[in-house]
N, C-alpha and C. Protein backbone atom coordinates (compact mmCIF):
# COMPACT_ATOMS: atom_id res chain seq x y z
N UNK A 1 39.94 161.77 -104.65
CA UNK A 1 39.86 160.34 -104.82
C UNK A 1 38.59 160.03 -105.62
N UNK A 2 38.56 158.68 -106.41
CA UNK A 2 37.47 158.42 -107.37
C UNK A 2 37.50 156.99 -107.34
N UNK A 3 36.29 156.65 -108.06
CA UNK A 3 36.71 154.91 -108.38
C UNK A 3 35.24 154.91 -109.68
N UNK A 4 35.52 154.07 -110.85
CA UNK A 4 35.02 154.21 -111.66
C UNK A 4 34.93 155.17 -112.55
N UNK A 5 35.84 155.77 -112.72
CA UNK A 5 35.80 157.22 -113.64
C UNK A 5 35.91 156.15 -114.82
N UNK A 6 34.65 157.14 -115.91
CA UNK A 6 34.40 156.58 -117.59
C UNK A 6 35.03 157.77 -117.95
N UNK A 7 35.24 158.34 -119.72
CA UNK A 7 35.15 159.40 -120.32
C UNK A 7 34.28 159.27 -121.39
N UNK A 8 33.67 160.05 -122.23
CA UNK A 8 32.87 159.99 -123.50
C UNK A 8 33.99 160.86 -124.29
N UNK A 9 34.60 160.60 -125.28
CA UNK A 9 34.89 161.27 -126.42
C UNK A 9 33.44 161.70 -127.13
N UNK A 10 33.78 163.05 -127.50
CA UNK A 10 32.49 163.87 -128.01
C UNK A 10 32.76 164.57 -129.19
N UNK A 11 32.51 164.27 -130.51
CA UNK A 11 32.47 165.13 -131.57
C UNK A 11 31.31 166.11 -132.03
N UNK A 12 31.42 167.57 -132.50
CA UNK A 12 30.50 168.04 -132.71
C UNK A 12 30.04 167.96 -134.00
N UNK A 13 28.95 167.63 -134.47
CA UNK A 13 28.55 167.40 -135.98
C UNK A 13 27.81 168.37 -136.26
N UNK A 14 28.66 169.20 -137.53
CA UNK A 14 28.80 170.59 -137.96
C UNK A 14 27.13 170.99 -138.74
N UNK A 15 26.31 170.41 -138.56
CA UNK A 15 25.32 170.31 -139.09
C UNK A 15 24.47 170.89 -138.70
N UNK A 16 24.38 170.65 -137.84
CA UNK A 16 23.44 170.94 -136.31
C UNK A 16 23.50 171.18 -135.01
N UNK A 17 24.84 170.96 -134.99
CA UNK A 17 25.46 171.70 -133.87
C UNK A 17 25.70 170.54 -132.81
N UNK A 18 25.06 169.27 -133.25
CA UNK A 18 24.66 168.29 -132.11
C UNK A 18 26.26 167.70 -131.56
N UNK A 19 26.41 167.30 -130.02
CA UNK A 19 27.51 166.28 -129.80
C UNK A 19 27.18 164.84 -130.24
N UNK A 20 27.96 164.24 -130.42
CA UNK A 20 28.06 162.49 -131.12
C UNK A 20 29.27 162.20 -130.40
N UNK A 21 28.97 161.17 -129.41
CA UNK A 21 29.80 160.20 -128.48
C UNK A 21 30.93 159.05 -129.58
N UNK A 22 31.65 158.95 -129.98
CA UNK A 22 32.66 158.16 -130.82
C UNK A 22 32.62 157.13 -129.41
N UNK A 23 32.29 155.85 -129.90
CA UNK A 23 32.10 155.15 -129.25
C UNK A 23 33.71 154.26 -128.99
N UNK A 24 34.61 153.76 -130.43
CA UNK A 24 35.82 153.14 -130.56
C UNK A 24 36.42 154.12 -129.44
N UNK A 25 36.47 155.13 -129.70
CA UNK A 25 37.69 156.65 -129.21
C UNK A 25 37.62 156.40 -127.62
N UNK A 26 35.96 155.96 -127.06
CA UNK A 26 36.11 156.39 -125.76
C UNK A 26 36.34 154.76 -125.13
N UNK A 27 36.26 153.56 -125.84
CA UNK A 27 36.61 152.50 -125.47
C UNK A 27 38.02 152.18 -124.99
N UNK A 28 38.79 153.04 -126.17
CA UNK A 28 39.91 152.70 -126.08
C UNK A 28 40.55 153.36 -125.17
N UNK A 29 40.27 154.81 -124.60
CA UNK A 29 40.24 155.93 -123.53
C UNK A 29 39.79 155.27 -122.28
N UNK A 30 39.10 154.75 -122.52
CA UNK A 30 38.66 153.97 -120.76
C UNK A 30 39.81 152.78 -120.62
N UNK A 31 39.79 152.09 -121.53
CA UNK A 31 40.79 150.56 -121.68
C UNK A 31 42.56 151.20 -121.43
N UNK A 32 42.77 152.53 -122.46
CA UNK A 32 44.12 152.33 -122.02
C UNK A 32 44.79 153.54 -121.94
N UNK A 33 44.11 154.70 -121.02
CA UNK A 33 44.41 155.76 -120.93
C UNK A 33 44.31 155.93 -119.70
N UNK A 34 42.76 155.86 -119.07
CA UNK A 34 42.23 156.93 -117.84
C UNK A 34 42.94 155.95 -116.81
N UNK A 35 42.83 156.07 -115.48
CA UNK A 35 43.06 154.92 -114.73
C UNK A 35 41.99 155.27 -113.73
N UNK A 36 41.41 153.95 -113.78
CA UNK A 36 39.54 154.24 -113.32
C UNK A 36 39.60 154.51 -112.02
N UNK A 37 40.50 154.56 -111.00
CA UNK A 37 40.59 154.57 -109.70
C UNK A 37 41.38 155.36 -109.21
N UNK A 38 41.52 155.65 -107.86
CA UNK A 38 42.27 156.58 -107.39
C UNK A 38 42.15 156.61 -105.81
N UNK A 39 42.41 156.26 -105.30
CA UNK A 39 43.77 155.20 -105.79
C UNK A 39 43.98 153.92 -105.80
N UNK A 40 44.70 153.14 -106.58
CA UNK A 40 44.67 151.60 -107.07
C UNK A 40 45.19 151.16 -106.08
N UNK A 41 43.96 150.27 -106.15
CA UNK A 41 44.97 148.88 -104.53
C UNK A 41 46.14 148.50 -104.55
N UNK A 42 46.54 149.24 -103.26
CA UNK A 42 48.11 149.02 -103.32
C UNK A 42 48.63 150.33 -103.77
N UNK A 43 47.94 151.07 -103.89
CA UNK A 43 49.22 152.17 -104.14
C UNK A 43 48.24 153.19 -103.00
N UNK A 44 49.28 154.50 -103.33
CA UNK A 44 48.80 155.71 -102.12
C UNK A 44 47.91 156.26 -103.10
N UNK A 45 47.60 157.84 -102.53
CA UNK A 45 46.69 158.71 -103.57
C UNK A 45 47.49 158.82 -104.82
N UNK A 46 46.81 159.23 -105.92
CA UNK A 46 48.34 160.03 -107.00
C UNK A 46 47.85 161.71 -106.87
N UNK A 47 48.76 162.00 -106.55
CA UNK A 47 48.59 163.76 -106.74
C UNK A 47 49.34 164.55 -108.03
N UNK A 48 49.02 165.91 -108.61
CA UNK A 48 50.04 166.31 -108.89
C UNK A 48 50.24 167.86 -108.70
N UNK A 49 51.47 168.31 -109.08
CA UNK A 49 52.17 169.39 -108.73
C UNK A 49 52.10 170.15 -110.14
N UNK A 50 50.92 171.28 -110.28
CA UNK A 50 50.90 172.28 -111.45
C UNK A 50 51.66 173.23 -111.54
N UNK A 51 52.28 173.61 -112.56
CA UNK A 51 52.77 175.25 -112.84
C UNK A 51 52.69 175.40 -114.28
N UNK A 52 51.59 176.39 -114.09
CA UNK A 52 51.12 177.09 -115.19
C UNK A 52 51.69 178.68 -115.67
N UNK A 53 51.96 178.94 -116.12
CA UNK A 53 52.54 180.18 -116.78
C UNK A 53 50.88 181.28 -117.44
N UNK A 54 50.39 182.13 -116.57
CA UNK A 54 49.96 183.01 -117.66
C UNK A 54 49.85 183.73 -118.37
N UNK A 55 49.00 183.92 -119.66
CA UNK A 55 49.14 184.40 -120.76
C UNK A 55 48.24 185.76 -120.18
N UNK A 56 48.95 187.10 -120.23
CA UNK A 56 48.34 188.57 -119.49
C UNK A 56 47.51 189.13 -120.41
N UNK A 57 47.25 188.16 -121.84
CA UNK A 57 45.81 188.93 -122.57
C UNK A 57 44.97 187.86 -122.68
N UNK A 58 44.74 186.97 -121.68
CA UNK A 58 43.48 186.31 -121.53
C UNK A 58 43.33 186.29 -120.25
N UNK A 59 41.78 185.97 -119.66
CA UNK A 59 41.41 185.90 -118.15
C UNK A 59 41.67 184.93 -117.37
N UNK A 60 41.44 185.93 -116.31
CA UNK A 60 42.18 184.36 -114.74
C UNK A 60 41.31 183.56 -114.54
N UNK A 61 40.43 183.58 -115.20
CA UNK A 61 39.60 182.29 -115.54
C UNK A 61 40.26 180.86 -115.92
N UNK A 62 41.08 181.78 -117.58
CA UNK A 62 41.43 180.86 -118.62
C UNK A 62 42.87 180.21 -117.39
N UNK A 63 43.31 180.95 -116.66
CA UNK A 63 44.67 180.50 -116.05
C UNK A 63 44.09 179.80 -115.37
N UNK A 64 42.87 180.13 -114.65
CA UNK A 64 42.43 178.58 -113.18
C UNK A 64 42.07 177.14 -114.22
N UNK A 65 41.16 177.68 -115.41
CA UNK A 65 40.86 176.39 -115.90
C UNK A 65 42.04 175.67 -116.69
N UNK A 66 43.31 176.73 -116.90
CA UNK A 66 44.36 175.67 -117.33
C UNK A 66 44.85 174.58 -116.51
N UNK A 67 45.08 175.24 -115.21
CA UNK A 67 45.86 174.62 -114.18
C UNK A 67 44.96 173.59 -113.70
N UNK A 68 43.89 173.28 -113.54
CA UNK A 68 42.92 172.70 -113.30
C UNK A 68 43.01 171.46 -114.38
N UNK A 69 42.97 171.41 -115.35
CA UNK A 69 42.77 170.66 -116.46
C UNK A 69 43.84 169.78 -117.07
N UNK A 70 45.08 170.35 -116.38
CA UNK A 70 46.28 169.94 -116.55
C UNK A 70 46.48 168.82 -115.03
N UNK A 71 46.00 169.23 -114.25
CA UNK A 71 46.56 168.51 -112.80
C UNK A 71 45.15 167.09 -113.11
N UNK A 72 44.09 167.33 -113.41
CA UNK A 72 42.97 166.25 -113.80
C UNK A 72 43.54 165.05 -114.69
N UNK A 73 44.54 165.62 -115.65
CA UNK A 73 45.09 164.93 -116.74
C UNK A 73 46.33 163.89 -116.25
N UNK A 74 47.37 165.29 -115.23
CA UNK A 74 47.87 164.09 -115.07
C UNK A 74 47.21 162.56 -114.08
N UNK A 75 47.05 163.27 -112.97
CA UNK A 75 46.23 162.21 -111.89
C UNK A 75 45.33 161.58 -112.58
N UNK A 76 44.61 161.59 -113.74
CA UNK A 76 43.86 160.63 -114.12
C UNK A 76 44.46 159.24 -115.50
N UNK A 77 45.60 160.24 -115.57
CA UNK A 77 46.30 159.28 -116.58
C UNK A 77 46.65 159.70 -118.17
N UNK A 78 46.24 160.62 -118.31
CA UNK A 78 46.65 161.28 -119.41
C UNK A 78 47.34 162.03 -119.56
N UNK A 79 47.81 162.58 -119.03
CA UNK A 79 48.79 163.51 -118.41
C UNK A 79 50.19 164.05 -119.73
N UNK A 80 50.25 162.74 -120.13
CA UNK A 80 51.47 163.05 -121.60
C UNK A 80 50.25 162.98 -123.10
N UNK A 81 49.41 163.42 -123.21
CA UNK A 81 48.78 163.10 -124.23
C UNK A 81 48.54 164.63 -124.69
């Protein structure tokens, strides 16, 4: 459960290696993507249900942080993006 979740969209500028926050990208990501709460008044928790497939020439790392990253996405609202 959460309440107030922001995101920063982050570009890396090839220059220097530095991150740069895109300010439009993450406005519009907070406004009409994430859903800042969890759970919204009036509703229950949102959960979701992962299945990940792994790939046997990369590490079970890369398989926890898929499955992980995928279940964040959907429950937070991005989920089809």
């Amino acid at each position: 459960m959460y309440q107030n979740l922001k995101i920063a969209v982050l570009t890396q500028d090839p220059g220097n290696k530095q991150l740069k926050r895109k300010g439009l990208a993450s406005l519009i990501a907070n406004i009409m993507i994430i859903n800042e709460n969890n759970p919204l008044k009036g509703e229950a928790v949102r959960t979701a249900s992962v299945r990940q497939t792994r790939d046997t020439g990369k590490s079970f790392f890369n398989l926890v942080w898929k499955t992980l990253f995928k279940g964040v996405k959907d429950i937070a609202g991005a989920g089809n993006l």
